[in-house]
C-alpha atoms as a PDB file:
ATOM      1  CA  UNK A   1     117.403  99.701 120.498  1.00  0.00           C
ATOM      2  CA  UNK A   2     116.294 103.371 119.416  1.00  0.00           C
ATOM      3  CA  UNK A   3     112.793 104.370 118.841  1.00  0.00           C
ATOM      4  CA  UNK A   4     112.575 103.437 115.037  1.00  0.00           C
ATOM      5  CA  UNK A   5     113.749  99.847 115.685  1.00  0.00           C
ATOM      6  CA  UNK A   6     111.169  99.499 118.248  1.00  0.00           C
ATOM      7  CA  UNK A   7     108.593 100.672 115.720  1.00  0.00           C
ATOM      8  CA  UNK A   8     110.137  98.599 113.007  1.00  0.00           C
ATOM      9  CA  UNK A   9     109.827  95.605 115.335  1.00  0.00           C
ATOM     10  CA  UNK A  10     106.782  96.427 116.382  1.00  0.00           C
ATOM     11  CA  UNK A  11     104.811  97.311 112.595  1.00  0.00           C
ATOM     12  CA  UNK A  12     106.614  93.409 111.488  1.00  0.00           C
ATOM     13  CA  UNK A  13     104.297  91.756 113.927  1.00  0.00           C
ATOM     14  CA  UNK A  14     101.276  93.375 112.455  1.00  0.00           C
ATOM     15  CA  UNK A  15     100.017  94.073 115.767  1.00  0.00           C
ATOM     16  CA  UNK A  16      96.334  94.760 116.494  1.00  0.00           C
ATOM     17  CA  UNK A  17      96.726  98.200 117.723  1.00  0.00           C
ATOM     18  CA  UNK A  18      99.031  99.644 115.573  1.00  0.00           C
ATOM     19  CA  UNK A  19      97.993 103.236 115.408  1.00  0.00           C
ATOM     20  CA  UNK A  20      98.006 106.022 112.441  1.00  0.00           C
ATOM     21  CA  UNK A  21     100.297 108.286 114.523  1.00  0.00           C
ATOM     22  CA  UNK A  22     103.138 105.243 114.892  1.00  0.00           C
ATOM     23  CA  UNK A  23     102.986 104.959 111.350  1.00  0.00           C
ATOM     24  CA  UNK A  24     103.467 108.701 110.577  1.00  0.00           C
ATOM     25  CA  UNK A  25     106.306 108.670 113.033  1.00  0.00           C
ATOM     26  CA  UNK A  26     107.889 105.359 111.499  1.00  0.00           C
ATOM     27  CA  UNK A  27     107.419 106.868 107.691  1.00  0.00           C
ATOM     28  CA  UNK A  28     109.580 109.889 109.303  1.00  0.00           C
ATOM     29  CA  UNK A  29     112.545 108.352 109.526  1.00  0.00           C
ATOM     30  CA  UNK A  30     112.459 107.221 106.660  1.00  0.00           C
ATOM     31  CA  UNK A  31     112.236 110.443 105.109  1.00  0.00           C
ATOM     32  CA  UNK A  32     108.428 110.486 104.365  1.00  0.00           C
ATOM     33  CA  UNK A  33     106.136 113.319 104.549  1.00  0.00           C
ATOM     34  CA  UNK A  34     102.242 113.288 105.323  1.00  0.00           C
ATOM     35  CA  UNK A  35     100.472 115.315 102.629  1.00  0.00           C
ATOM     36  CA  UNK A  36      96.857 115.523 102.253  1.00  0.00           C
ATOM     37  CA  UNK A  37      95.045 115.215  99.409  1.00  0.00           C
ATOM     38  CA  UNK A  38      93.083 118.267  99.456  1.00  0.00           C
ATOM     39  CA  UNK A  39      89.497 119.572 100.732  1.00  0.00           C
ATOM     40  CA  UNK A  40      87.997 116.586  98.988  1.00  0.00           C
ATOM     41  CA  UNK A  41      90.327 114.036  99.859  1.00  0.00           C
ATOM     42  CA  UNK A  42      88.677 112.856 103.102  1.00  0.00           C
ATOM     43  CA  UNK A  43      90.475 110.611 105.009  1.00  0.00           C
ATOM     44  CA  UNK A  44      92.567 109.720 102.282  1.00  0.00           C
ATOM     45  CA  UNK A  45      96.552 111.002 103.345  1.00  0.00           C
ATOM     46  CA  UNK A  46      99.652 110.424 100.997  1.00  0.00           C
ATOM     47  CA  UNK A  47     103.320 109.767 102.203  1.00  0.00           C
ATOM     48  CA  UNK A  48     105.864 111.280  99.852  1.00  0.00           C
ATOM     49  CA  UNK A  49     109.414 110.551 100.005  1.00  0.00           C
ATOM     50  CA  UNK A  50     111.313 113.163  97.426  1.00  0.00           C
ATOM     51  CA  UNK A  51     114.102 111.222  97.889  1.00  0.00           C
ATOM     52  CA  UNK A  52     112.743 108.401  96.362  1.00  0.00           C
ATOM     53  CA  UNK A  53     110.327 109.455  94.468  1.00  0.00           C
ATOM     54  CA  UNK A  54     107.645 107.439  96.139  1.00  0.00           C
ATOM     55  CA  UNK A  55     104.258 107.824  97.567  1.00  0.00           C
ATOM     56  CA  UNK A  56     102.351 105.573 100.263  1.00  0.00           C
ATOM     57  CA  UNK A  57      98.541 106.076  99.886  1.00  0.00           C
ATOM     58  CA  UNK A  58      96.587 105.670 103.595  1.00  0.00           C
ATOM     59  CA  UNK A  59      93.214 106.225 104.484  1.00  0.00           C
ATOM     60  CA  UNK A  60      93.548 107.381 107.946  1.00  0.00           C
ATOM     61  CA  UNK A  61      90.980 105.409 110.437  1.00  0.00           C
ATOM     62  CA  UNK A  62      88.284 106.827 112.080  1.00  0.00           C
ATOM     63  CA  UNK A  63      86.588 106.903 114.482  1.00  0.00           C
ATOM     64  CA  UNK A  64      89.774 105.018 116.190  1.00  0.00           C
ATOM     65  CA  UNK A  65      93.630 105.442 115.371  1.00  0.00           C
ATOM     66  CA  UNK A  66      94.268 101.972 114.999  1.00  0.00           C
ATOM     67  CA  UNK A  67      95.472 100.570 111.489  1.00  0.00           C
ATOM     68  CA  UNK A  68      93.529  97.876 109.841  1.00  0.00           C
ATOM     69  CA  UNK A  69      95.946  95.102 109.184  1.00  0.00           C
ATOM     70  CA  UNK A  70      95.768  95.543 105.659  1.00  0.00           C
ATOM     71  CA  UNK A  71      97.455  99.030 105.768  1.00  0.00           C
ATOM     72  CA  UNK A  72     100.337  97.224 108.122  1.00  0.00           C
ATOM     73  CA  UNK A  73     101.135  95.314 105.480  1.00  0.00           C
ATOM     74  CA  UNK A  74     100.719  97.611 102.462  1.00  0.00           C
ATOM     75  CA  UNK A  75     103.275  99.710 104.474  1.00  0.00           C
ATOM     76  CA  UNK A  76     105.526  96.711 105.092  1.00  0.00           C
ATOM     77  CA  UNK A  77     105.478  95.859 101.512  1.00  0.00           C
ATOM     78  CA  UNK A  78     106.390  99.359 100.626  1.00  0.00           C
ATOM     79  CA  UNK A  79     108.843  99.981 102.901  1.00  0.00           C
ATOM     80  CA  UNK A  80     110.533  96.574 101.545  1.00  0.00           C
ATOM     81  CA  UNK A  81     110.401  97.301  98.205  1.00  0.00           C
ATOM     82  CA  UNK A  82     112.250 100.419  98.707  1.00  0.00           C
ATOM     83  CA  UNK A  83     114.946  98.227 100.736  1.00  0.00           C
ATOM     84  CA  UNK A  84     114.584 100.505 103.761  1.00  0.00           C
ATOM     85  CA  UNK A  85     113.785  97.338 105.774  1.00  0.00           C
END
């Protein structure tokens, strides 16, 4: 099992320390892209996928990495309604 199964796996349990960098890696394979909104963005950071013309819309955490488990699953539900898992 390669490294993007194990994060696939891994994202499907909605585990507790899921982490903003795992989830940048994960979108990667999938072709995404991490743009920022701009000076006045924030935390707020967009995933673009040209490809299919979609964009995934985080607020990355702070002061810790770790996803809330809302994000987990806004990403699952994304990444399933784009059939890519």
């Amino acid at each position: 099992m390669g490294q993007k199964e194990k994060l696939i796996a891994r994202l499907e349990t909605i585990p507790r320390d899921f982490t903003f960098d795992e989830a940048e890696t994960l979108l990667g394979y999938f072709g995404y892209y991490r743009c920022d909104k701009g000076k006045t963005s924030g935390s707020r950071v967009v995933f673009v996928n040209a490809q299919h013309k979609t964009k995934i819309l985080l607020h990355k955490p702070h002061p810790k990495n770790v996803l809330r488990e809302y994000q987990i699953k806004q990403i699952i539900f994304y990444l399933k309604q784009e059939e890519l898992i």
